[in-house]
PDB file of N, CA and C in Angstrom:
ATOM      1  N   UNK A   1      61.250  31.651  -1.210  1.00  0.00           N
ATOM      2  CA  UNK A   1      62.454  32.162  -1.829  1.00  0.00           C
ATOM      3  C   UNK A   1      63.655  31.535  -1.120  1.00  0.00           C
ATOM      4  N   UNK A   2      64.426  31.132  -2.033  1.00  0.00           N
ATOM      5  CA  UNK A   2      65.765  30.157  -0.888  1.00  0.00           C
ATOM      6  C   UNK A   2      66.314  31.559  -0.569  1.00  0.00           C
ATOM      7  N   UNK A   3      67.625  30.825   0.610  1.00  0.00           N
ATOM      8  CA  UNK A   3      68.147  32.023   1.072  1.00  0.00           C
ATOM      9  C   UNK A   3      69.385  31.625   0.176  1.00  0.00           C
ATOM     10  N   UNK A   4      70.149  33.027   0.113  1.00  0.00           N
ATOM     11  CA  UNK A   4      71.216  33.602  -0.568  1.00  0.00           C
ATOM     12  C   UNK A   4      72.676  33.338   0.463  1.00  0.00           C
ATOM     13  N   UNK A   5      73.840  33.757  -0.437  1.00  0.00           N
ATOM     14  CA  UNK A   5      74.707  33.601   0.406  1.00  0.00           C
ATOM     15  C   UNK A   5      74.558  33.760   2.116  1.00  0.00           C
ATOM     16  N   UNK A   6      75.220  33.033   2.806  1.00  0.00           N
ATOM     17  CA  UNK A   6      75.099  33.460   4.249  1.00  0.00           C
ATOM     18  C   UNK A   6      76.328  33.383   4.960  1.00  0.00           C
ATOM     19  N   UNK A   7      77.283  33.712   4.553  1.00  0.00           N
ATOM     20  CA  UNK A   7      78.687  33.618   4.954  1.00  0.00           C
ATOM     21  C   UNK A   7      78.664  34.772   5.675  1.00  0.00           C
ATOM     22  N   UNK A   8      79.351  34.553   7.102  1.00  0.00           N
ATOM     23  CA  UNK A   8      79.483  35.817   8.305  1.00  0.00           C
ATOM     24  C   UNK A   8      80.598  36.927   7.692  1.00  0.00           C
ATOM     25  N   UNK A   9      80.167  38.222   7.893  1.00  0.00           N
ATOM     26  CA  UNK A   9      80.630  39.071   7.558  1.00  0.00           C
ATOM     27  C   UNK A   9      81.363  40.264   8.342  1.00  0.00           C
ATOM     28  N   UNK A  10      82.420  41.057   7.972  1.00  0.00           N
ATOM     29  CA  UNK A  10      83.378  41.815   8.939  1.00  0.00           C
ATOM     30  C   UNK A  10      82.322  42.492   9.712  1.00  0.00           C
ATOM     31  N   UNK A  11      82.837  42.733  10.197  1.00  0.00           N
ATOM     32  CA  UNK A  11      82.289  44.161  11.192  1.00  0.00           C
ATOM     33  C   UNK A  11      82.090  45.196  10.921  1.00  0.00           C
ATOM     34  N   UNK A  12      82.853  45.349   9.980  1.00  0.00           N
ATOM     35  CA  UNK A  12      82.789  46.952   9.018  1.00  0.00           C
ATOM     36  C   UNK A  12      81.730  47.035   7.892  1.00  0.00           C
ATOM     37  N   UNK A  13      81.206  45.666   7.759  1.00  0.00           N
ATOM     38  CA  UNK A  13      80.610  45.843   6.683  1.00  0.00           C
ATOM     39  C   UNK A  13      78.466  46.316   7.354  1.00  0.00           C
ATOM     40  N   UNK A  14      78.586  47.565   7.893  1.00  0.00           N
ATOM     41  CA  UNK A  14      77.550  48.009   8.047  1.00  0.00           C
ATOM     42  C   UNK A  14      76.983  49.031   6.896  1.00  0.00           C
ATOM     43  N   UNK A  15      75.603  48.361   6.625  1.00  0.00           N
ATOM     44  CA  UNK A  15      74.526  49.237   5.548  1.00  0.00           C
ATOM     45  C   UNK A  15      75.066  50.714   5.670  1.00  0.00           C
ATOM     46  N   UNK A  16      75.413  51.872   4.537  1.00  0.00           N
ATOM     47  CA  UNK A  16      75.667  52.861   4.804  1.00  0.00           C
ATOM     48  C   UNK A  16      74.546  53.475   5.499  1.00  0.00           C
ATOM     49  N   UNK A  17      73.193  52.921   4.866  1.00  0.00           N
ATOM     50  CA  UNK A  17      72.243  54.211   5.173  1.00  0.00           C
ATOM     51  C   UNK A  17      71.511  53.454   6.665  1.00  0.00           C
ATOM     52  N   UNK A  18      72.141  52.598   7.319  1.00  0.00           N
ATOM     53  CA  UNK A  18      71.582  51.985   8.942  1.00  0.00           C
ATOM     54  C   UNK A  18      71.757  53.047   9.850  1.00  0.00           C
ATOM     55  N   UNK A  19      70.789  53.459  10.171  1.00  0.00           N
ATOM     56  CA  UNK A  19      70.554  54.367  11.500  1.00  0.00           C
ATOM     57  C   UNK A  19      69.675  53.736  12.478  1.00  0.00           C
ATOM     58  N   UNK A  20      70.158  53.089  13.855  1.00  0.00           N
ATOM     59  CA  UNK A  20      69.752  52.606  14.776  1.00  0.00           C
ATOM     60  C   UNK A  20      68.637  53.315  15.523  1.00  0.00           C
ATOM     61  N   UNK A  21      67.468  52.806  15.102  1.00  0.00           N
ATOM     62  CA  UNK A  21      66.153  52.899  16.166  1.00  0.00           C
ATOM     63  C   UNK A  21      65.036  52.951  14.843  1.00  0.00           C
ATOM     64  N   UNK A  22      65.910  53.253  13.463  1.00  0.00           N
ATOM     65  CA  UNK A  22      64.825  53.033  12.367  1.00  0.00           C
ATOM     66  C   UNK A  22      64.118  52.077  12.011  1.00  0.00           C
ATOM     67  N   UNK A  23      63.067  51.650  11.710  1.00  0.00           N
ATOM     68  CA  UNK A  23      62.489  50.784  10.841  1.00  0.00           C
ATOM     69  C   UNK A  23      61.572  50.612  11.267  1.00  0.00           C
ATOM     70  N   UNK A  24      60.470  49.308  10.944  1.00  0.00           N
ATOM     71  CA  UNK A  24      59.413  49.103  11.501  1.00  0.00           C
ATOM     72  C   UNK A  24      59.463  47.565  12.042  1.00  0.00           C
ATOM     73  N   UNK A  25      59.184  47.391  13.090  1.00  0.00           N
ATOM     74  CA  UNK A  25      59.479  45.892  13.375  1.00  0.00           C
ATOM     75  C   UNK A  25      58.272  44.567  12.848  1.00  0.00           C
ATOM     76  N   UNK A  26      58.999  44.089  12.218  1.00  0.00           N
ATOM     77  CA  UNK A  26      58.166  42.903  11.458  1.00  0.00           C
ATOM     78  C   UNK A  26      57.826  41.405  12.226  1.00  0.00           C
ATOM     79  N   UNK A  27      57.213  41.020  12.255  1.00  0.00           N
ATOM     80  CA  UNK A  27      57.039  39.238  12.031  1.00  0.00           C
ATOM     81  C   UNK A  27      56.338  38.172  11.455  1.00  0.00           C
ATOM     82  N   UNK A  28      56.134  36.906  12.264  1.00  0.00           N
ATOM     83  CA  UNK A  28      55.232  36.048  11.566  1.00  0.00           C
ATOM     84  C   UNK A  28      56.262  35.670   9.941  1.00  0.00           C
ATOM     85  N   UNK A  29      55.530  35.417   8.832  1.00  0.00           N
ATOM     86  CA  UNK A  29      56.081  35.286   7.951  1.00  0.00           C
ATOM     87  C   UNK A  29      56.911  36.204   7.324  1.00  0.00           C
ATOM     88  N   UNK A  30      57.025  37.675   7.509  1.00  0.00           N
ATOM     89  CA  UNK A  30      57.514  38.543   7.224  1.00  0.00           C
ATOM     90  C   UNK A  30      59.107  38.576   7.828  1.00  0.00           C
ATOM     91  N   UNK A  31      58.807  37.742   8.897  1.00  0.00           N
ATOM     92  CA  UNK A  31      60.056  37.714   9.481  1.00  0.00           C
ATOM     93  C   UNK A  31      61.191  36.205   9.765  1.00  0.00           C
ATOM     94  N   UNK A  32      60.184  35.482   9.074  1.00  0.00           N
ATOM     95  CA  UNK A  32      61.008  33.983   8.676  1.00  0.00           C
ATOM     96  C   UNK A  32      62.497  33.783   7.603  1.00  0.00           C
ATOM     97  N   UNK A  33      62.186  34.352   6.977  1.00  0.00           N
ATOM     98  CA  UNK A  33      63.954  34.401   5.779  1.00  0.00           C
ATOM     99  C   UNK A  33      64.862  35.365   6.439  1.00  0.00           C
ATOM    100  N   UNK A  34      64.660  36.881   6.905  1.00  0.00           N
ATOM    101  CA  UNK A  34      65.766  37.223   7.863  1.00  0.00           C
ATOM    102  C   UNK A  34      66.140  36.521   8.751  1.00  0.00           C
ATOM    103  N   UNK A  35      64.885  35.981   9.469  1.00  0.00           N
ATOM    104  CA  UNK A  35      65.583  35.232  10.534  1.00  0.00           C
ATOM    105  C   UNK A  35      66.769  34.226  10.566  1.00  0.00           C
ATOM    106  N   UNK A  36      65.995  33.419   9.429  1.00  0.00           N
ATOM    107  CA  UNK A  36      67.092  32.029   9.328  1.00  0.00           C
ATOM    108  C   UNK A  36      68.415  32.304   8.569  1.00  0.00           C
ATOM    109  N   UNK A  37      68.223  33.456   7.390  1.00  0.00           N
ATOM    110  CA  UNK A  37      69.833  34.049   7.278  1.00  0.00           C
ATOM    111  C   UNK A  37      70.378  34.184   8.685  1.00  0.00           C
ATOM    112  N   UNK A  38      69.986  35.125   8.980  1.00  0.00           N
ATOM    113  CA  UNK A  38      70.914  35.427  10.233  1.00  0.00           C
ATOM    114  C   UNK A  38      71.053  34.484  11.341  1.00  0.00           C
ATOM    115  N   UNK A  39      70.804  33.524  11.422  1.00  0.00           N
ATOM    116  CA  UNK A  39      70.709  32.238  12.386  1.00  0.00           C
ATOM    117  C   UNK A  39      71.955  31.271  11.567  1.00  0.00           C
ATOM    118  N   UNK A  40      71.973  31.381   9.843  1.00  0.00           N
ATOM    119  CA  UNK A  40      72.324  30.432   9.162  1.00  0.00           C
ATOM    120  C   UNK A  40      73.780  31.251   9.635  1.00  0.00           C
ATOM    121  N   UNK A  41      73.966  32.017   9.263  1.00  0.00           N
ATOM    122  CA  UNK A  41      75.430  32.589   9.008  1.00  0.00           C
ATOM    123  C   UNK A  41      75.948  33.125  10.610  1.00  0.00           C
ATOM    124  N   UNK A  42      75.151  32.897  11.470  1.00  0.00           N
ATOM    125  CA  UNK A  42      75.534  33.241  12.991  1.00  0.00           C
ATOM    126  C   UNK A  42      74.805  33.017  13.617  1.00  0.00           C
ATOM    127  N   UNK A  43      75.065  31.098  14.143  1.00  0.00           N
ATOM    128  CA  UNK A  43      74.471  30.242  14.917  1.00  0.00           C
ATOM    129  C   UNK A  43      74.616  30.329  16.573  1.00  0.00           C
ATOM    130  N   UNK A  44      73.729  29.918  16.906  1.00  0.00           N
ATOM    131  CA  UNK A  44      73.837  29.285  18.758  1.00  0.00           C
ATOM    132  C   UNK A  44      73.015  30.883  19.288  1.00  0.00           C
ATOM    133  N   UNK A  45      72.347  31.732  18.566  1.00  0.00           N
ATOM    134  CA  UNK A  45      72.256  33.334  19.195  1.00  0.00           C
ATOM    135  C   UNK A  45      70.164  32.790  19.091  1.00  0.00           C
ATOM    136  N   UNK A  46      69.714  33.787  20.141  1.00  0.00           N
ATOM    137  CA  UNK A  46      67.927  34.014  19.714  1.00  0.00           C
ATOM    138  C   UNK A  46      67.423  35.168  18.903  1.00  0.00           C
ATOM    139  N   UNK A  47      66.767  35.349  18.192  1.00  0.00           N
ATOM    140  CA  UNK A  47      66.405  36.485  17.154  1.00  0.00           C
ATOM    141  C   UNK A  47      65.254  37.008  18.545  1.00  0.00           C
ATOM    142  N   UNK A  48      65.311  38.078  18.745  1.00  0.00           N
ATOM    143  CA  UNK A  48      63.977  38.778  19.447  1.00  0.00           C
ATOM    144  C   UNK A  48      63.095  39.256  18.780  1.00  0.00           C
ATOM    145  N   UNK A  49      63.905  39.872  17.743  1.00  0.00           N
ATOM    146  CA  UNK A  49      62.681  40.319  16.763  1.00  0.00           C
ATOM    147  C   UNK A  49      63.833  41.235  15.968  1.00  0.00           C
ATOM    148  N   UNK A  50      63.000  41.444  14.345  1.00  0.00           N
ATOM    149  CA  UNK A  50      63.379  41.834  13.346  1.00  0.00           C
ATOM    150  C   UNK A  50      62.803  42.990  12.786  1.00  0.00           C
ATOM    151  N   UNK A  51      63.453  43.848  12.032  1.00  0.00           N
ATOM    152  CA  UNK A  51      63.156  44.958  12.177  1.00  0.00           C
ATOM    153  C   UNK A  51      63.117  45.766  10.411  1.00  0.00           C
ATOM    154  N   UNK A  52      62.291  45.936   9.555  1.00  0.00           N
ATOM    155  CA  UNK A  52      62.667  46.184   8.234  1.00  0.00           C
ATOM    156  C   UNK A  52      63.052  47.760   7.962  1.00  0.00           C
ATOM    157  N   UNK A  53      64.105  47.786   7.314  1.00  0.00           N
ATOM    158  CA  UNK A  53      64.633  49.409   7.234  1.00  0.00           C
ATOM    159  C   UNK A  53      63.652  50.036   6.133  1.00  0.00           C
ATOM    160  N   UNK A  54      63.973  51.278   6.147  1.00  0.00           N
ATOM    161  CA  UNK A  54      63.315  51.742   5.002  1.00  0.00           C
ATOM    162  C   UNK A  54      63.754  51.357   3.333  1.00  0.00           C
ATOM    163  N   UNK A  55      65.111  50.799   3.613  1.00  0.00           N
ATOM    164  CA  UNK A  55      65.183  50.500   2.041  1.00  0.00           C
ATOM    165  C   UNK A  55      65.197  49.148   1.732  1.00  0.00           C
ATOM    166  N   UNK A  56      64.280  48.439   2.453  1.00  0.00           N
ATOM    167  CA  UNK A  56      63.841  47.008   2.272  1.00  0.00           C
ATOM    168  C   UNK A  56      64.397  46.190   3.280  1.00  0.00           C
ATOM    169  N   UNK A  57      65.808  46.292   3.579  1.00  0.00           N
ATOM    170  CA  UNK A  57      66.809  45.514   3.871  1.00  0.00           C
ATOM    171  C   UNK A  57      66.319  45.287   5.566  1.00  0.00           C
ATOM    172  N   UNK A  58      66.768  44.419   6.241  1.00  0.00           N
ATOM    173  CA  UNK A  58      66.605  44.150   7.939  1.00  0.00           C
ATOM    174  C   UNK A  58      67.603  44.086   8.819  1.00  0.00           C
ATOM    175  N   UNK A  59      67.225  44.090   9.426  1.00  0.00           N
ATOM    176  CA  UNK A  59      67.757  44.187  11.203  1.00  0.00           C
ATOM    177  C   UNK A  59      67.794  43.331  11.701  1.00  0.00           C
ATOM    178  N   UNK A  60      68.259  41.994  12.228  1.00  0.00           N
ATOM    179  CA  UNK A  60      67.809  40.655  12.887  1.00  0.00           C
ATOM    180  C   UNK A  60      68.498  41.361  14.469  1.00  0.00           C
ATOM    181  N   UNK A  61      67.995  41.125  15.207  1.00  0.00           N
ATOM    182  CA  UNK A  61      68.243  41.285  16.625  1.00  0.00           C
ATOM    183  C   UNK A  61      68.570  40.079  17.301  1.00  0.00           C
ATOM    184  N   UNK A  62      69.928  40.054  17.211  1.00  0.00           N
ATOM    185  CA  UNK A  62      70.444  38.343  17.809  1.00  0.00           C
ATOM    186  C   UNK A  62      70.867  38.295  19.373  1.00  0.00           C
ATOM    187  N   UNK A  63      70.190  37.759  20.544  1.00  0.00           N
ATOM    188  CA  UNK A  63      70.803  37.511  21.723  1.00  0.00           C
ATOM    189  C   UNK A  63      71.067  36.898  22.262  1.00  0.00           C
ATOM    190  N   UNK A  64      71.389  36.372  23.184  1.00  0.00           N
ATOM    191  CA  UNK A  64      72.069  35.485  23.691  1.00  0.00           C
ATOM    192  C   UNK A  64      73.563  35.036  23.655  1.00  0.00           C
ATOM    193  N   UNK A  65      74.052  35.840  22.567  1.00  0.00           N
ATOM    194  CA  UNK A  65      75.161  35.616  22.170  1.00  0.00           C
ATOM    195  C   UNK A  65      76.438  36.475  22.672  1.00  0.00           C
ATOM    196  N   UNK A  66      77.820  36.596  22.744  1.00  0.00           N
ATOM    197  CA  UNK A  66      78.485  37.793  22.773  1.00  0.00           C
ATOM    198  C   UNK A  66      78.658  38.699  21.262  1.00  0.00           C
ATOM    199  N   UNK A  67      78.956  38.358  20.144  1.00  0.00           N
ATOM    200  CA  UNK A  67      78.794  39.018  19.109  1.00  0.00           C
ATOM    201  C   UNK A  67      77.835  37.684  17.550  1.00  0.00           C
ATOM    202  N   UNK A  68      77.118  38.711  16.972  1.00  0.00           N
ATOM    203  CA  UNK A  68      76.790  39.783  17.058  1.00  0.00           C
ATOM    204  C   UNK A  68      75.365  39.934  17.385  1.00  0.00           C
ATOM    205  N   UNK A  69      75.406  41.875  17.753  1.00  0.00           N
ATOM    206  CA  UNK A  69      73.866  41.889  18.497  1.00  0.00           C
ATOM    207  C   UNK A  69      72.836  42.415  16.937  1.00  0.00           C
ATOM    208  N   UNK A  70      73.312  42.894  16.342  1.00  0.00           N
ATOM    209  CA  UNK A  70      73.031  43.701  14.912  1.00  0.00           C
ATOM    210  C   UNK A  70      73.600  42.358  13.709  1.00  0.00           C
ATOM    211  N   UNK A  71      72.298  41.562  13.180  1.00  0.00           N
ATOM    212  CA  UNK A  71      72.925  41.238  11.932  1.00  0.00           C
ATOM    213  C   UNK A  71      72.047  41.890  11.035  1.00  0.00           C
ATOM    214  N   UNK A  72      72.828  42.466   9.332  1.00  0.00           N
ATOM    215  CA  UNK A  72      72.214  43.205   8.387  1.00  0.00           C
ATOM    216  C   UNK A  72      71.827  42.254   7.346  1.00  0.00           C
ATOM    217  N   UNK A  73      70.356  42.256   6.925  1.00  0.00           N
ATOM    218  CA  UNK A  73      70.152  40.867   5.831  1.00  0.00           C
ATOM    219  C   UNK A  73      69.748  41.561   4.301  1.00  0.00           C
ATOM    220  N   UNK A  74      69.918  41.463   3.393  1.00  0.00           N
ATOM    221  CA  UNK A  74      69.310  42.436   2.473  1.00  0.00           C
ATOM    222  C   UNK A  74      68.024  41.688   1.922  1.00  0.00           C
ATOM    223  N   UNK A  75      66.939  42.476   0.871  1.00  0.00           N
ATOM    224  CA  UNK A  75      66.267  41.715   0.387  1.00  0.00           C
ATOM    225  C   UNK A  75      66.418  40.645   0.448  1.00  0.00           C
ATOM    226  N   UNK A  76      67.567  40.037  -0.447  1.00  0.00           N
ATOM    227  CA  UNK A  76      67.279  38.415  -1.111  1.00  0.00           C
ATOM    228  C   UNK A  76      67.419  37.846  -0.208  1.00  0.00           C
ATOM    229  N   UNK A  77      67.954  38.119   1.060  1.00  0.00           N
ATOM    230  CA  UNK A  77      68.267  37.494   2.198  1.00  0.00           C
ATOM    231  C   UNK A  77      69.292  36.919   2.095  1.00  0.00           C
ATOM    232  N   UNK A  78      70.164  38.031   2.199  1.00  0.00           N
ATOM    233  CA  UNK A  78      71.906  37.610   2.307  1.00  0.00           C
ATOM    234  C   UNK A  78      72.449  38.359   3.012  1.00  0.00           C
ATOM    235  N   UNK A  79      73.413  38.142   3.982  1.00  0.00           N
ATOM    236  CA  UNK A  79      73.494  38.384   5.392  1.00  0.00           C
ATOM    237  C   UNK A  79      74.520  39.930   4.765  1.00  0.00           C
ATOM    238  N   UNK A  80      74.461  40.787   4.924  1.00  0.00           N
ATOM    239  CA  UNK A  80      75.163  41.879   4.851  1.00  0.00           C
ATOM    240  C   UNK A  80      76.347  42.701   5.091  1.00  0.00           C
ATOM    241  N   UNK A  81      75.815  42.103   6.829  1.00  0.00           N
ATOM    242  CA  UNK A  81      77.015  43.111   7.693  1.00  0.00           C
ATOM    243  C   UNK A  81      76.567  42.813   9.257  1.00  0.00           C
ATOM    244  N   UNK A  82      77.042  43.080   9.842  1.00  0.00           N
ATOM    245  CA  UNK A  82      76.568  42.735  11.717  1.00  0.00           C
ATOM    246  C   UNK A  82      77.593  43.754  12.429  1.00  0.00           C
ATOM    247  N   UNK A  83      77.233  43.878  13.802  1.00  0.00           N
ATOM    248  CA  UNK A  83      77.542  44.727  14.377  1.00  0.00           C
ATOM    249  C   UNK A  83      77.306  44.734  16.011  1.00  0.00           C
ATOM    250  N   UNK A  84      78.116  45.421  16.797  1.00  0.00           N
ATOM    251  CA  UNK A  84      77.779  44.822  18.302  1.00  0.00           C
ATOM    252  C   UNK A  84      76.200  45.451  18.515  1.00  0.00           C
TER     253      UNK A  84
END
């Protein structure tokens, strides 16, 4: 599936229904298209691992970086929202 827009997004723009410590953490192929959204639209950072919410959408866990530590990817894999 190509990825979708990936243009970096405000700060404000966090998932309403994101509650931090939810989801189930994914990888392997499950976790290849969040990743590279969130790499595409907010470069030079390491993904540790990714995390799928309950309403499909993910969590990319970006470090190394100073912002951001929270990027939000939705299904199609389009970068959402991020967050420290």
């Amino acid at each position: 599936m190509p990825i979708a827009d990936t243009e970096p997004r405000d700060r404000a723009q966090i998932p309403a229904s994101y509650k931090q410590g939810s989801g189930t953490i994914v990888s392997g192929s499950a976790a290849n298209n969040p990743t590279k959204a969130a790499l595409t639209a907010y470069p030079g950072g390491i993904v540790d691992r990714v995390v799928k919410l309950s309403n499909g959408e993910y969590e990319v866990h970006n470090i190394g970086v100073n912002w951001p530590h929270h990027i939000f990817v939705n299904k199609d894999f389009k970068v959402v929202g991020a967050d420290d």
